[in-house]
N, C-alpha and C. Protein backbone atom coordinates (compact mmCIF):
# COMPACT_ATOMS: atom_id res chain seq x y z
N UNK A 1 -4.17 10.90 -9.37
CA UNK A 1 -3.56 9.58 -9.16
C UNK A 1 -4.28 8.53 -10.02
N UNK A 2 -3.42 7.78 -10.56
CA UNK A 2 -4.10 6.60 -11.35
C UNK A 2 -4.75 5.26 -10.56
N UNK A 3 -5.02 4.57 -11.01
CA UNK A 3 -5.61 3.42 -10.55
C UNK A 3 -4.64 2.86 -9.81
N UNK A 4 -3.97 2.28 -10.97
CA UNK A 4 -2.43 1.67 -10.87
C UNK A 4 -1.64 2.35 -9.66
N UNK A 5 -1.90 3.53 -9.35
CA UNK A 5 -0.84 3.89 -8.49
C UNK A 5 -1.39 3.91 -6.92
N UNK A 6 -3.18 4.01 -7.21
CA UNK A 6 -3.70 4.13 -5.89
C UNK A 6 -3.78 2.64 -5.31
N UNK A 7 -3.67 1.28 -6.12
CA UNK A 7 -3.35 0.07 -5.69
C UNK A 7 -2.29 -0.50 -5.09
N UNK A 8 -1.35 0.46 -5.84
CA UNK A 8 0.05 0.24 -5.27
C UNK A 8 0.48 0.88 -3.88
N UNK A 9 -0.63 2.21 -4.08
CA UNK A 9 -0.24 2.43 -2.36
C UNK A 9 -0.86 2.23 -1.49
N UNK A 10 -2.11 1.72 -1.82
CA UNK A 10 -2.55 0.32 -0.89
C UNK A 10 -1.44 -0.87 -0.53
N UNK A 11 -1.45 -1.18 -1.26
CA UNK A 11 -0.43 -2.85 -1.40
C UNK A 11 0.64 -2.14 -0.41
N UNK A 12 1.50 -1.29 -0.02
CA UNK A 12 2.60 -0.67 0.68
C UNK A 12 2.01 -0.03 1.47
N UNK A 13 0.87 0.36 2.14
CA UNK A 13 0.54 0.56 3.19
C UNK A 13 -0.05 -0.49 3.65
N UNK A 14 -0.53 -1.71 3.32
CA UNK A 14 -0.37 -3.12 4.12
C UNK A 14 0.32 -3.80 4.62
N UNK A 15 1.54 -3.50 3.72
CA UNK A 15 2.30 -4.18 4.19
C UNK A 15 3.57 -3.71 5.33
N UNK A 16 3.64 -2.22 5.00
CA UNK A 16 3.64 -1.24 6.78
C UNK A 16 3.24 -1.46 7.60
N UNK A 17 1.67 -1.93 7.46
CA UNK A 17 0.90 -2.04 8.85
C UNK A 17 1.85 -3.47 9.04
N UNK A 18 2.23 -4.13 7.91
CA UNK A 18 2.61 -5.95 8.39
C UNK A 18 3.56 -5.96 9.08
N UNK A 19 4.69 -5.15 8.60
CA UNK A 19 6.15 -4.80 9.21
C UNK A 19 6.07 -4.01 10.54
N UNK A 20 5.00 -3.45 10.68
CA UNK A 20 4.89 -2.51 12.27
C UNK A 20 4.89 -3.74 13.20
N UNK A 21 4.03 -4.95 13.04
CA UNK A 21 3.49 -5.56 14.25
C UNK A 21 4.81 -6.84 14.02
């Protein structure tokens, strides 16, 4: 996995957790 891609699936698993609550 690249950088680029492991940021990005950070950034979209934050914002999952944002949309859960």
């Amino acid at each position: 996995m690249t950088e680029s891609q492991e940021k990005y699936g950070e950034l979209m698993s934050i914002r999952k957790a944002k949309t859960d609550f």
